[in-house]
ModelCIF file with pLDDT and N, C-alpha, C, O atoms, coordinates in Angstrom:
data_MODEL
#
_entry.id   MODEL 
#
_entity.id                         1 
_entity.type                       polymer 
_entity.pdbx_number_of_molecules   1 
#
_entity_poly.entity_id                      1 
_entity_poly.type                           'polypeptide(L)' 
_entity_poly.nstd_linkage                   no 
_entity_poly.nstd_monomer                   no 
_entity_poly.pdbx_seq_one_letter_code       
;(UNK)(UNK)(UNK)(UNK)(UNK)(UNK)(UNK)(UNK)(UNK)(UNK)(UNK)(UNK)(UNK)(UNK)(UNK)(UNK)
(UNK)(UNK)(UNK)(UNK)(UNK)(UNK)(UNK)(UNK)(UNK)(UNK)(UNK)(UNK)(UNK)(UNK)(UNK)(UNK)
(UNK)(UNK)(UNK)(UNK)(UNK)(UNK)(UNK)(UNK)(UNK)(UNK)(UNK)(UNK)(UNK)(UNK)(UNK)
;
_entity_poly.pdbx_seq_one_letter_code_can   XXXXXXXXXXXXXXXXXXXXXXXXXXXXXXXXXXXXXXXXXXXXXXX 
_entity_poly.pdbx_strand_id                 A 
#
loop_
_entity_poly_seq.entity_id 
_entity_poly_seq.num 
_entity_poly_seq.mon_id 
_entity_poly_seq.hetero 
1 1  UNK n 
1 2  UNK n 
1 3  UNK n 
1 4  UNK n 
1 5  UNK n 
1 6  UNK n 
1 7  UNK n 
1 8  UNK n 
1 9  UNK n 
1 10 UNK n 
1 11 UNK n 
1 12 UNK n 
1 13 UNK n 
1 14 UNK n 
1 15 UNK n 
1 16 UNK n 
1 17 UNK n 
1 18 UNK n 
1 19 UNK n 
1 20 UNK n 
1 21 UNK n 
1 22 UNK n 
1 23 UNK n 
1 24 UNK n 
1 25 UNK n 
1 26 UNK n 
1 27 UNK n 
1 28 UNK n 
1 29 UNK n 
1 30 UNK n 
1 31 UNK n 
1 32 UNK n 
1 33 UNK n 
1 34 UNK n 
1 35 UNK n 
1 36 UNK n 
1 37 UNK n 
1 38 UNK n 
1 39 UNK n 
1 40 UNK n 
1 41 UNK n 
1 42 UNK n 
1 43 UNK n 
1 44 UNK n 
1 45 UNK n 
1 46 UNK n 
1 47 UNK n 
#
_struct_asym.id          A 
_struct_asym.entity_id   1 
#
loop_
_ma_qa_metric.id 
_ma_qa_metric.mode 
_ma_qa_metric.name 
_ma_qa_metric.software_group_id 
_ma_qa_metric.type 
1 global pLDDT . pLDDT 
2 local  pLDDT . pLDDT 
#
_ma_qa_metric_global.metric_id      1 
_ma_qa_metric_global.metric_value   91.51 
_ma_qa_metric_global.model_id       1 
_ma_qa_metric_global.ordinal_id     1 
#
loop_
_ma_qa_metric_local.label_asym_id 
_ma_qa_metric_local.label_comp_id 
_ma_qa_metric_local.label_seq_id 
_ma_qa_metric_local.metric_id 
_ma_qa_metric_local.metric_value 
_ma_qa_metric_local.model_id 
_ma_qa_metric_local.ordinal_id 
A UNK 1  2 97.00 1 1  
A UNK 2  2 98.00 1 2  
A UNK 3  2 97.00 1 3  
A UNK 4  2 97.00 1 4  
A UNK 5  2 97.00 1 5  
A UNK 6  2 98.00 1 6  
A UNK 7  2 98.00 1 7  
A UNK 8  2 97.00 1 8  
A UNK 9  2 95.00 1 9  
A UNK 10 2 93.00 1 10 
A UNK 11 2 90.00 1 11 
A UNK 12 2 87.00 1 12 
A UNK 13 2 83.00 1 13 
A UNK 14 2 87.00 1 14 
A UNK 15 2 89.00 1 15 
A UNK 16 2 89.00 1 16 
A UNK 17 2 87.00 1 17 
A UNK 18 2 88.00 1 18 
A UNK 19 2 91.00 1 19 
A UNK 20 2 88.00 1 20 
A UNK 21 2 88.00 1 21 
A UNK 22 2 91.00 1 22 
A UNK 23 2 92.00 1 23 
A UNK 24 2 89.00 1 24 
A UNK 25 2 90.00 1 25 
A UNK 26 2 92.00 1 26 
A UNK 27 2 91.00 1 27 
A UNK 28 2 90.00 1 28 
A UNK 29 2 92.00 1 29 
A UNK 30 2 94.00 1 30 
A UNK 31 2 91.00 1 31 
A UNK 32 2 91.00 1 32 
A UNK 33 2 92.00 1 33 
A UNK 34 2 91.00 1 34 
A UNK 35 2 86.00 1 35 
A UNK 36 2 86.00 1 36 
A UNK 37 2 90.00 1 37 
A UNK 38 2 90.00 1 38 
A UNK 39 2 91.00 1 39 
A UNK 40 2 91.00 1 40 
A UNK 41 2 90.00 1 41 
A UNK 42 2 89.00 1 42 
A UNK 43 2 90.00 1 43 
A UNK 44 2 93.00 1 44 
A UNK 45 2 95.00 1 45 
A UNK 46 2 95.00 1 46 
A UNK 47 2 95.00 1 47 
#
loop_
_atom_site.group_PDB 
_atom_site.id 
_atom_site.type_symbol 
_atom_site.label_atom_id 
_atom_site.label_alt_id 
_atom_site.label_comp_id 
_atom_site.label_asym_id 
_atom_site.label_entity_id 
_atom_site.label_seq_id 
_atom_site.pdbx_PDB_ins_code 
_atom_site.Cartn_x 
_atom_site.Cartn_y 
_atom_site.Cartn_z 
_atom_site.occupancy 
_atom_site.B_iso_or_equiv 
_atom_site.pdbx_formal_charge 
_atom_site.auth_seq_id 
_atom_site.auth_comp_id 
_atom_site.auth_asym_id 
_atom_site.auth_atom_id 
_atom_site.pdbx_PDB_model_num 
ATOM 1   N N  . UNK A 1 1  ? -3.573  9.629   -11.082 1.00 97.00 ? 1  UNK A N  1 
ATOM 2   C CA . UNK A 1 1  ? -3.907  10.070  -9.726  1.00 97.00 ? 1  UNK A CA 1 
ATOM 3   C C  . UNK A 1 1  ? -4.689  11.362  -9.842  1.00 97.00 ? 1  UNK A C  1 
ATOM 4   O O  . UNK A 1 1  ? -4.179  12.381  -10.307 1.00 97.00 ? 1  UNK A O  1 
ATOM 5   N N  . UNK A 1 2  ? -6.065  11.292  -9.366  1.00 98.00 ? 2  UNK A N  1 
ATOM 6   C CA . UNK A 1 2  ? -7.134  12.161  -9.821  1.00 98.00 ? 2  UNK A CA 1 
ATOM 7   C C  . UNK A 1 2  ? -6.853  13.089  -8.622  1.00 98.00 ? 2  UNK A C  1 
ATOM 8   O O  . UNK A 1 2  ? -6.849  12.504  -7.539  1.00 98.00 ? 2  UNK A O  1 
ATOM 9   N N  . UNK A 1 3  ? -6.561  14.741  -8.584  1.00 97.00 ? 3  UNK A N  1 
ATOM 10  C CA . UNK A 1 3  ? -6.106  15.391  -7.277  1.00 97.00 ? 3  UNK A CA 1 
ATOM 11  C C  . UNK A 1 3  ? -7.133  15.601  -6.432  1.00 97.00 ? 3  UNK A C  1 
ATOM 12  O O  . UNK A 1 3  ? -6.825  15.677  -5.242  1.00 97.00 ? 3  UNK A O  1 
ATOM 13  N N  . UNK A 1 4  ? -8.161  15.704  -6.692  1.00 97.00 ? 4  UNK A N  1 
ATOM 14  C CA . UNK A 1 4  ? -9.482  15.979  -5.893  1.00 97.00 ? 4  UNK A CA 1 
ATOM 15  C C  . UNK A 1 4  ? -10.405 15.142  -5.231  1.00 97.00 ? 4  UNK A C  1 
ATOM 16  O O  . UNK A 1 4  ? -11.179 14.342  -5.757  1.00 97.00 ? 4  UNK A O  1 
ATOM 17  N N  . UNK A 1 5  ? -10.257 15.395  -4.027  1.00 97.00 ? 5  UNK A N  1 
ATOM 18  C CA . UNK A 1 5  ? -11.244 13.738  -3.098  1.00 97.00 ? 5  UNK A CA 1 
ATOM 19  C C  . UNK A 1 5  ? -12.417 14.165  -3.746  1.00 97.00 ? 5  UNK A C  1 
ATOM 20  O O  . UNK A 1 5  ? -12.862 15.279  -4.022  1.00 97.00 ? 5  UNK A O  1 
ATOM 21  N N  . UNK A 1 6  ? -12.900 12.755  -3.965  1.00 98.00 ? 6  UNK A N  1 
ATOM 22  C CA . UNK A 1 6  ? -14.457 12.399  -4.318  1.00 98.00 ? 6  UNK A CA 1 
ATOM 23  C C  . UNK A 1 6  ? -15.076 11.174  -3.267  1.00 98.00 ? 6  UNK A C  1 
ATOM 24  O O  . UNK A 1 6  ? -15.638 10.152  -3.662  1.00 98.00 ? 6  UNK A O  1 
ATOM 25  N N  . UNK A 1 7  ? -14.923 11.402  -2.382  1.00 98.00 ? 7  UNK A N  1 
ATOM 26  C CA . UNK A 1 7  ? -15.526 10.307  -1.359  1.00 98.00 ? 7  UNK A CA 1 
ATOM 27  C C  . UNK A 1 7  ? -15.054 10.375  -0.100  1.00 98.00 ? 7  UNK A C  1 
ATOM 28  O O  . UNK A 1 7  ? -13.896 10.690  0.176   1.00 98.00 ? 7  UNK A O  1 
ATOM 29  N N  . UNK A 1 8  ? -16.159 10.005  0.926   1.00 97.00 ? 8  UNK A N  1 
ATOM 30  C CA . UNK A 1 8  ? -14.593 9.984   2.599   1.00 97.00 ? 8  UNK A CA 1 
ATOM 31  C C  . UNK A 1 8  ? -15.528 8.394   2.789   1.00 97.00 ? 8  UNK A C  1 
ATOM 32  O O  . UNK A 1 8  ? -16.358 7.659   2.255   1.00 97.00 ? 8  UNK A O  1 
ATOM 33  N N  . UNK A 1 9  ? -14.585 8.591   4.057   1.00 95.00 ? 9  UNK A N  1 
ATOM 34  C CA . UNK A 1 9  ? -14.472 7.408   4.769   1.00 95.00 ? 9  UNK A CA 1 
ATOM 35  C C  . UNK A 1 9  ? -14.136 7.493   6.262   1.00 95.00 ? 9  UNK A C  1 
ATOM 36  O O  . UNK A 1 9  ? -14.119 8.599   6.801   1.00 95.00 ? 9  UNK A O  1 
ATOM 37  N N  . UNK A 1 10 ? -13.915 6.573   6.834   1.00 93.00 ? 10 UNK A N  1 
ATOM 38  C CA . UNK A 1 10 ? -14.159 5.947   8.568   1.00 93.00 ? 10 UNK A CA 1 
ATOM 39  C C  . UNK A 1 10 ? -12.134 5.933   8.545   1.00 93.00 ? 10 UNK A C  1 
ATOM 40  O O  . UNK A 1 10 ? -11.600 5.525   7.513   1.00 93.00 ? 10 UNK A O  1 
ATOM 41  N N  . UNK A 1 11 ? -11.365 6.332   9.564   1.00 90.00 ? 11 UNK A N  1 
ATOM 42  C CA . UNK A 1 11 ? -9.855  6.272   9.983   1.00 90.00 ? 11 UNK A CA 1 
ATOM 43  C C  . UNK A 1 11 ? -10.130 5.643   10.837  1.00 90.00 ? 11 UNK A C  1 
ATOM 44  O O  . UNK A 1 11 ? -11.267 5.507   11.289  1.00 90.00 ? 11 UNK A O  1 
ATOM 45  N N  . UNK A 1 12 ? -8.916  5.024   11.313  1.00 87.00 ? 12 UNK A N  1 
ATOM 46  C CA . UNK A 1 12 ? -8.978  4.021   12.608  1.00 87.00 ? 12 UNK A CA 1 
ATOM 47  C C  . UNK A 1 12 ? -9.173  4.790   13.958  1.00 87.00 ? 12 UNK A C  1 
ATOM 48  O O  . UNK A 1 12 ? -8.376  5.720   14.082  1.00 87.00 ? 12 UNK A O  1 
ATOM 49  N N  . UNK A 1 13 ? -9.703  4.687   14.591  1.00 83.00 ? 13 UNK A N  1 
ATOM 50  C CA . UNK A 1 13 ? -10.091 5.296   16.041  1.00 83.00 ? 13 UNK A CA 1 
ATOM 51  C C  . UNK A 1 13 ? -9.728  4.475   17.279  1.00 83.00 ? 13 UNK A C  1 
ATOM 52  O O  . UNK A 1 13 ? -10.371 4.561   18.324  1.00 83.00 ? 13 UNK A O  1 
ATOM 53  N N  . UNK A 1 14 ? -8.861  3.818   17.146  1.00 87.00 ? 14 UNK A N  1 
ATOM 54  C CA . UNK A 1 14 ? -8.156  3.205   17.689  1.00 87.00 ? 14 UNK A CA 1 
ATOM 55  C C  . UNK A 1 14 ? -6.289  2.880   17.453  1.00 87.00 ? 14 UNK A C  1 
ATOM 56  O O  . UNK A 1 14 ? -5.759  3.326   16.436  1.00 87.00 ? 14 UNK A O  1 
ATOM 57  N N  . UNK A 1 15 ? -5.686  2.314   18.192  1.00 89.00 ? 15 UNK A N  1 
ATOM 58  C CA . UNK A 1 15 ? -4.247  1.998   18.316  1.00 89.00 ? 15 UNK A CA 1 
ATOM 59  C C  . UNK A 1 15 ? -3.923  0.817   17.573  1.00 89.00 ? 15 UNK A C  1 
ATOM 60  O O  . UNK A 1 15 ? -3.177  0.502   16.645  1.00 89.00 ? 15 UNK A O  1 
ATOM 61  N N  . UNK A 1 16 ? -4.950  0.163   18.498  1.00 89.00 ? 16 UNK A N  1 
ATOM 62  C CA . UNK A 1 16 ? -4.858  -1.606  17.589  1.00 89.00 ? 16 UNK A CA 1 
ATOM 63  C C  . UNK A 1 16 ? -5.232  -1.571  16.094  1.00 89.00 ? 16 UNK A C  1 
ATOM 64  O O  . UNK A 1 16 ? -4.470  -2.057  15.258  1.00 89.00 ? 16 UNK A O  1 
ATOM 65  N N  . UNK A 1 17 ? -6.376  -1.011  15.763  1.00 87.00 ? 17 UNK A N  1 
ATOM 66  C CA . UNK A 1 17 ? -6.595  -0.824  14.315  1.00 87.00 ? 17 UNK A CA 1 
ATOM 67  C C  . UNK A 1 17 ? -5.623  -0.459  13.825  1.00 87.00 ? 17 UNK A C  1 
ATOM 68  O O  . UNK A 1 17 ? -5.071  -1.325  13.147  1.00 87.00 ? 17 UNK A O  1 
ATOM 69  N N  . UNK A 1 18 ? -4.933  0.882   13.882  1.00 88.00 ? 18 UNK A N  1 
ATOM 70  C CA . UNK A 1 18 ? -4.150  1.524   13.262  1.00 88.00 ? 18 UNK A CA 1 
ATOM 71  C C  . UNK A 1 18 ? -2.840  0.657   13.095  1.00 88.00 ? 18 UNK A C  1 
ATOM 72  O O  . UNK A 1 18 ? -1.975  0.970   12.277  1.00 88.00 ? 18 UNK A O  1 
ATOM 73  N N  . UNK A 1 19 ? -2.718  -0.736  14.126  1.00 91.00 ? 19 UNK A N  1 
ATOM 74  C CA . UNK A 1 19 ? -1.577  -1.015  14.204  1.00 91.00 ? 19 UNK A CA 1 
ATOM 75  C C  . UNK A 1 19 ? -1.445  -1.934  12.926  1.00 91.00 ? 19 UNK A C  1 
ATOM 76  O O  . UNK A 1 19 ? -0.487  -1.931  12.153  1.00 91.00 ? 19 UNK A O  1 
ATOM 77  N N  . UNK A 1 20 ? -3.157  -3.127  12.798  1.00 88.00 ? 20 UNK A N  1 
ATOM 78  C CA . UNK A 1 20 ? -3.614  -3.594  12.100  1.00 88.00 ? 20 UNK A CA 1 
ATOM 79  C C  . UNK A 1 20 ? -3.394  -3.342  10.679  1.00 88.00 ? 20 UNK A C  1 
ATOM 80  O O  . UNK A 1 20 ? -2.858  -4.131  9.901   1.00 88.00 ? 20 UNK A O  1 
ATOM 81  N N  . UNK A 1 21 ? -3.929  -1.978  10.348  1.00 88.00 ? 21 UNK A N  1 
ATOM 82  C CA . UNK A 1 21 ? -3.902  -1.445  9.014   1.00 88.00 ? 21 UNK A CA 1 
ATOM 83  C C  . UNK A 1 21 ? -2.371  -1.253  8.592   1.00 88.00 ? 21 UNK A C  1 
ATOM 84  O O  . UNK A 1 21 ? -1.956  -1.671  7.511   1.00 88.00 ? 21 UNK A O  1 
ATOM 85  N N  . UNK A 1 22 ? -1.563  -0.594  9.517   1.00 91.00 ? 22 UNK A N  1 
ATOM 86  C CA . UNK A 1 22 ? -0.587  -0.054  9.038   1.00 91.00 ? 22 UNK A CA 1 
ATOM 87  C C  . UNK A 1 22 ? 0.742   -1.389  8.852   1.00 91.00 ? 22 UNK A C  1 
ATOM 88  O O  . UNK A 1 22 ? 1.870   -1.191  8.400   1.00 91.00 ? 22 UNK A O  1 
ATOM 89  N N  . UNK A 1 23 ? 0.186   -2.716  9.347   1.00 92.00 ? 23 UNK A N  1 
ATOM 90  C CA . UNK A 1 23 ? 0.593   -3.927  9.231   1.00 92.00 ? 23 UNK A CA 1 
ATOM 91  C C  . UNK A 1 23 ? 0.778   -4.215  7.956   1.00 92.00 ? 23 UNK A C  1 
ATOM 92  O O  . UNK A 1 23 ? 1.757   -4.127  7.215   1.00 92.00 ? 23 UNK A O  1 
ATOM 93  N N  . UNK A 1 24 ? -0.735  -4.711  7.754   1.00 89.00 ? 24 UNK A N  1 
ATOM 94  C CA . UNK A 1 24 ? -1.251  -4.759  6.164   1.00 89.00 ? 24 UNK A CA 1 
ATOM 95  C C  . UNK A 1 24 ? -0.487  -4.186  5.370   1.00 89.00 ? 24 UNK A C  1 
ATOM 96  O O  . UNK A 1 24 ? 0.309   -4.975  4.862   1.00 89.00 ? 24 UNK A O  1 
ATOM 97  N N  . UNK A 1 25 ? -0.353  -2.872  4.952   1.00 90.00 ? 25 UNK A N  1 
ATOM 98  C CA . UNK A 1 25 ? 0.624   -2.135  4.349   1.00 90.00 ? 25 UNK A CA 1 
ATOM 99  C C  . UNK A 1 25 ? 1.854   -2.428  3.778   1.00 90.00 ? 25 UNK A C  1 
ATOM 100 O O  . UNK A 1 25 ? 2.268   -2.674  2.645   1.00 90.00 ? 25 UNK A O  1 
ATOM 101 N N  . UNK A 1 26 ? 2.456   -2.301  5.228   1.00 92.00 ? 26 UNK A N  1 
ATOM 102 C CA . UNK A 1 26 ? 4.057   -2.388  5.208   1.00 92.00 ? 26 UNK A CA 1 
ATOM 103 C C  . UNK A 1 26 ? 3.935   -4.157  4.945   1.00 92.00 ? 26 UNK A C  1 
ATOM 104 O O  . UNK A 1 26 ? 4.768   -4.253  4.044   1.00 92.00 ? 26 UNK A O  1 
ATOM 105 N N  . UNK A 1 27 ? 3.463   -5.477  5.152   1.00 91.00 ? 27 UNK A N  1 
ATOM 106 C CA . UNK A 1 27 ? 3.550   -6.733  5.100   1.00 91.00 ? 27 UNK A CA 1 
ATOM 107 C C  . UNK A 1 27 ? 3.143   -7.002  3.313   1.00 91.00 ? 27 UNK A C  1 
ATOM 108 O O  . UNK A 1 27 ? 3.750   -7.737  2.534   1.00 91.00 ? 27 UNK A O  1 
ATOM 109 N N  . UNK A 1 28 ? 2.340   -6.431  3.126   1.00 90.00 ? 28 UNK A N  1 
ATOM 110 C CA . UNK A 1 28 ? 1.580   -6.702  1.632   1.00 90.00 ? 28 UNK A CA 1 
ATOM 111 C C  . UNK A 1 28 ? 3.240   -6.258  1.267   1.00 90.00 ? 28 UNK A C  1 
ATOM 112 O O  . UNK A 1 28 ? 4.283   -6.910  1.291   1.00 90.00 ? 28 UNK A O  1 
ATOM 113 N N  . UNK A 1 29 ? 2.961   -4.968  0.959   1.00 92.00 ? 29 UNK A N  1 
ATOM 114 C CA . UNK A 1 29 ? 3.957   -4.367  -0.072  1.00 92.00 ? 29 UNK A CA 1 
ATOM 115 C C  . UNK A 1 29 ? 5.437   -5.406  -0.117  1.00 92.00 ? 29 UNK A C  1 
ATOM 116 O O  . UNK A 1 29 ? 5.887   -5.969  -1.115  1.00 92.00 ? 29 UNK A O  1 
ATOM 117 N N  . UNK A 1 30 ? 6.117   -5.447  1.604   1.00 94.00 ? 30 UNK A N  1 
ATOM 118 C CA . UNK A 1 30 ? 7.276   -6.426  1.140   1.00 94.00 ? 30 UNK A CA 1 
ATOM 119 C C  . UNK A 1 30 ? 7.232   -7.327  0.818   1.00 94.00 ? 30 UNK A C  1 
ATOM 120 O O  . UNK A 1 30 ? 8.280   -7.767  0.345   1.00 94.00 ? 30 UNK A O  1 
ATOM 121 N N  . UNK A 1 31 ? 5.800   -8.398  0.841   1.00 91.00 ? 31 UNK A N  1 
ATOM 122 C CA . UNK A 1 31 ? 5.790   -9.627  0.058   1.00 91.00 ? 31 UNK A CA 1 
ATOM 123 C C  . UNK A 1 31 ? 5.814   -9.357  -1.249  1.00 91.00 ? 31 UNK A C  1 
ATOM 124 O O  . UNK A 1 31 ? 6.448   -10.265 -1.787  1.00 91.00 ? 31 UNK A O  1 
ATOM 125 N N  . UNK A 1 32 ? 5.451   -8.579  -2.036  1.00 91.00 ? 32 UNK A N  1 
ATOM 126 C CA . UNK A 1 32 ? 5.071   -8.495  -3.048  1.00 91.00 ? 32 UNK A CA 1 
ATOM 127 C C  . UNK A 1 32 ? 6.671   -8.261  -4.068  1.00 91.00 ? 32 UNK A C  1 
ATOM 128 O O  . UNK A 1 32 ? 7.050   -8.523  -5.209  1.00 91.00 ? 32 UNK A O  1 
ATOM 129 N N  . UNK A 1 33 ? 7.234   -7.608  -2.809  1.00 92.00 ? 33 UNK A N  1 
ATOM 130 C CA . UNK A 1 33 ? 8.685   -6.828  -3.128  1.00 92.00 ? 33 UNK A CA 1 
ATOM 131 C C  . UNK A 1 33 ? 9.739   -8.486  -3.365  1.00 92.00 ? 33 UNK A C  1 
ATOM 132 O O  . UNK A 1 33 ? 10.535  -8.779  -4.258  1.00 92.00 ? 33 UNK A O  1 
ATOM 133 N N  . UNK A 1 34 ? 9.364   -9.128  -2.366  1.00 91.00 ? 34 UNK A N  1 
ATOM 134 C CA . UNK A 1 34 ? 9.986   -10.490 -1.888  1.00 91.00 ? 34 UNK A CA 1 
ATOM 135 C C  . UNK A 1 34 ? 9.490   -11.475 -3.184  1.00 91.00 ? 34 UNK A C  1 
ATOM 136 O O  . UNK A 1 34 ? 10.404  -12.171 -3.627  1.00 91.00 ? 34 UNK A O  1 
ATOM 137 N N  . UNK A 1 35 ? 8.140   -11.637 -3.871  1.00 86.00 ? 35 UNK A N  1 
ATOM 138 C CA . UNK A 1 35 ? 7.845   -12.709 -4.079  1.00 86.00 ? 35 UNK A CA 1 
ATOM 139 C C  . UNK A 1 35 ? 7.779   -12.060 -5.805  1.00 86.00 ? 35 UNK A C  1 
ATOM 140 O O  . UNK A 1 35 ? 8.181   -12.628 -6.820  1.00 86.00 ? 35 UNK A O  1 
ATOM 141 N N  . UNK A 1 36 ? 7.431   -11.331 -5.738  1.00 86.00 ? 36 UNK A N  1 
ATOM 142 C CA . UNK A 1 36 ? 7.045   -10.694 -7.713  1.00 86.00 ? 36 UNK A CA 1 
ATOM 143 C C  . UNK A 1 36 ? 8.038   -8.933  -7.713  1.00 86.00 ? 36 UNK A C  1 
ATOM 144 O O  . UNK A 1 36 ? 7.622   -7.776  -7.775  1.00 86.00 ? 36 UNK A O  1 
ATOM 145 N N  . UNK A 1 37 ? 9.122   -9.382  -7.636  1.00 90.00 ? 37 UNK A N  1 
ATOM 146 C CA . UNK A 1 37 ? 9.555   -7.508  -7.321  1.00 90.00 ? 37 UNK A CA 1 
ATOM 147 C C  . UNK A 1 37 ? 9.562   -6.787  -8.883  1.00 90.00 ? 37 UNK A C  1 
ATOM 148 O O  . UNK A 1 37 ? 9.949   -7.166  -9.988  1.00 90.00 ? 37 UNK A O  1 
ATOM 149 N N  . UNK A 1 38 ? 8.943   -5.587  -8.378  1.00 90.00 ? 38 UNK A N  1 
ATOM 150 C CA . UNK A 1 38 ? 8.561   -4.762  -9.561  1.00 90.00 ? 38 UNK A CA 1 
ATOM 151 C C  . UNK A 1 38 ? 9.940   -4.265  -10.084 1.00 90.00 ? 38 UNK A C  1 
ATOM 152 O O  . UNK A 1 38 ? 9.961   -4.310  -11.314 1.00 90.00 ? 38 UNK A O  1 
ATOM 153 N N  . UNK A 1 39 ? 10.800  -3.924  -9.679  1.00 91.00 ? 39 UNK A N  1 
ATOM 154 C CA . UNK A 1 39 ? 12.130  -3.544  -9.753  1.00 91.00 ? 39 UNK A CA 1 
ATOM 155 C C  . UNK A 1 39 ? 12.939  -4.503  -10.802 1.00 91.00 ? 39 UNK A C  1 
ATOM 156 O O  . UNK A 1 39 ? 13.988  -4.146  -11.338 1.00 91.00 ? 39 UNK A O  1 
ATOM 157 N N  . UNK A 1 40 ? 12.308  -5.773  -11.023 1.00 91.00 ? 40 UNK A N  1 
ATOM 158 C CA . UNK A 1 40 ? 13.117  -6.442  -11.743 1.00 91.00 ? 40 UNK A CA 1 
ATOM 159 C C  . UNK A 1 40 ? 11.741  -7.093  -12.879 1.00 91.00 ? 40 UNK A C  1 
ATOM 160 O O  . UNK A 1 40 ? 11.874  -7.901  -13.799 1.00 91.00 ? 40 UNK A O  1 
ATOM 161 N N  . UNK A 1 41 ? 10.862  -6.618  -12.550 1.00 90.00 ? 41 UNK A N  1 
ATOM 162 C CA . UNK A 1 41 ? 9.597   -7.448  -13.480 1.00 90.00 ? 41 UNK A CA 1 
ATOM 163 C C  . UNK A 1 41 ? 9.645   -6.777  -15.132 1.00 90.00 ? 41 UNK A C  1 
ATOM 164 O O  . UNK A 1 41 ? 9.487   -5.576  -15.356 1.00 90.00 ? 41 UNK A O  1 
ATOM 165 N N  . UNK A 1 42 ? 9.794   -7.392  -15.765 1.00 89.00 ? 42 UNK A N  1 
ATOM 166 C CA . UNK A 1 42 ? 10.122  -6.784  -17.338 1.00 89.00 ? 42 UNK A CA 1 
ATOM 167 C C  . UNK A 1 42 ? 8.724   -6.311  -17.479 1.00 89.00 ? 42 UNK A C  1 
ATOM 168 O O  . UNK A 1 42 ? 7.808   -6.580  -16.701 1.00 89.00 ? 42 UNK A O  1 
ATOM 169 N N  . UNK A 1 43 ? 8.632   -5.431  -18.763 1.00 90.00 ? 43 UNK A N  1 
ATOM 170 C CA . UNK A 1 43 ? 7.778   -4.030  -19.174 1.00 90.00 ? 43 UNK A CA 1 
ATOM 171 C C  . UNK A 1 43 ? 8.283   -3.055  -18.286 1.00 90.00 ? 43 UNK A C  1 
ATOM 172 O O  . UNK A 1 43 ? 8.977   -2.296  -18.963 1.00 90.00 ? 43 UNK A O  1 
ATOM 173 N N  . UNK A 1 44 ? 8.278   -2.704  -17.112 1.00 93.00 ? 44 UNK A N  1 
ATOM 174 C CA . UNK A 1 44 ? 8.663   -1.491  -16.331 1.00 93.00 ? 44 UNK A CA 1 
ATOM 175 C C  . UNK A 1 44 ? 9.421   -0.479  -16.976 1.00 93.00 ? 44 UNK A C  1 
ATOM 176 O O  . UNK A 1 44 ? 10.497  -0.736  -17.516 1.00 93.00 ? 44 UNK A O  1 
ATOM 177 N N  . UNK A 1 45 ? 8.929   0.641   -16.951 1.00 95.00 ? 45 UNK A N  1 
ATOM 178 C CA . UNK A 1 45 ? 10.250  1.918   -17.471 1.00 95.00 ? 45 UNK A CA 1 
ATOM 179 C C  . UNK A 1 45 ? 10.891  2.140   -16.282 1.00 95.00 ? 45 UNK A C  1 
ATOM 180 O O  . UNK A 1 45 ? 10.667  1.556   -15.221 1.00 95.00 ? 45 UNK A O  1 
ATOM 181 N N  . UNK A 1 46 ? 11.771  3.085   -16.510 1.00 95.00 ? 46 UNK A N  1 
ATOM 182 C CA . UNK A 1 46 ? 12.885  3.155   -15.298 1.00 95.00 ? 46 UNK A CA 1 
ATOM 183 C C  . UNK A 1 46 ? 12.103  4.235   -14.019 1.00 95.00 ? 46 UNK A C  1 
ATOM 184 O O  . UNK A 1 46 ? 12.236  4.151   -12.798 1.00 95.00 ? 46 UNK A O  1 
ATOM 185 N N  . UNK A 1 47 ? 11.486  4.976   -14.619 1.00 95.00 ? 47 UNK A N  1 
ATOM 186 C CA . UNK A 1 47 ? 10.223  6.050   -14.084 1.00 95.00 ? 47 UNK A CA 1 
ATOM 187 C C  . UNK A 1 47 ? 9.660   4.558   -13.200 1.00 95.00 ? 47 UNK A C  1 
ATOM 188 O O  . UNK A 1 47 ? 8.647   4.599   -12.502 1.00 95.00 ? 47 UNK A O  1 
#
């Protein structure tokens, strides 16, 4: 994790977007949690 922005970008300017994006997010991540969970996927250190 490189500490220094090197680029911008466009935020949602809207409600619905934001609701959109912040969907995405939280839906990706628990499928991922649900279907391949990292917590139990061998190689992982405990870190």
């Amino acid at each position: 994790m490189h500490p220094q922005v090197e680029s911008k970008m466009l935020s949602p300017q809207d409600l619905q977007t934001w609701v959109i994006q912040r969907f995405k997010y939280a839906g990706g991540t628990l499928d991922i949690a649900k279907n391949d969970n990292p917590l139990f996927r061998p190689g992982m250190t405990l870190g």
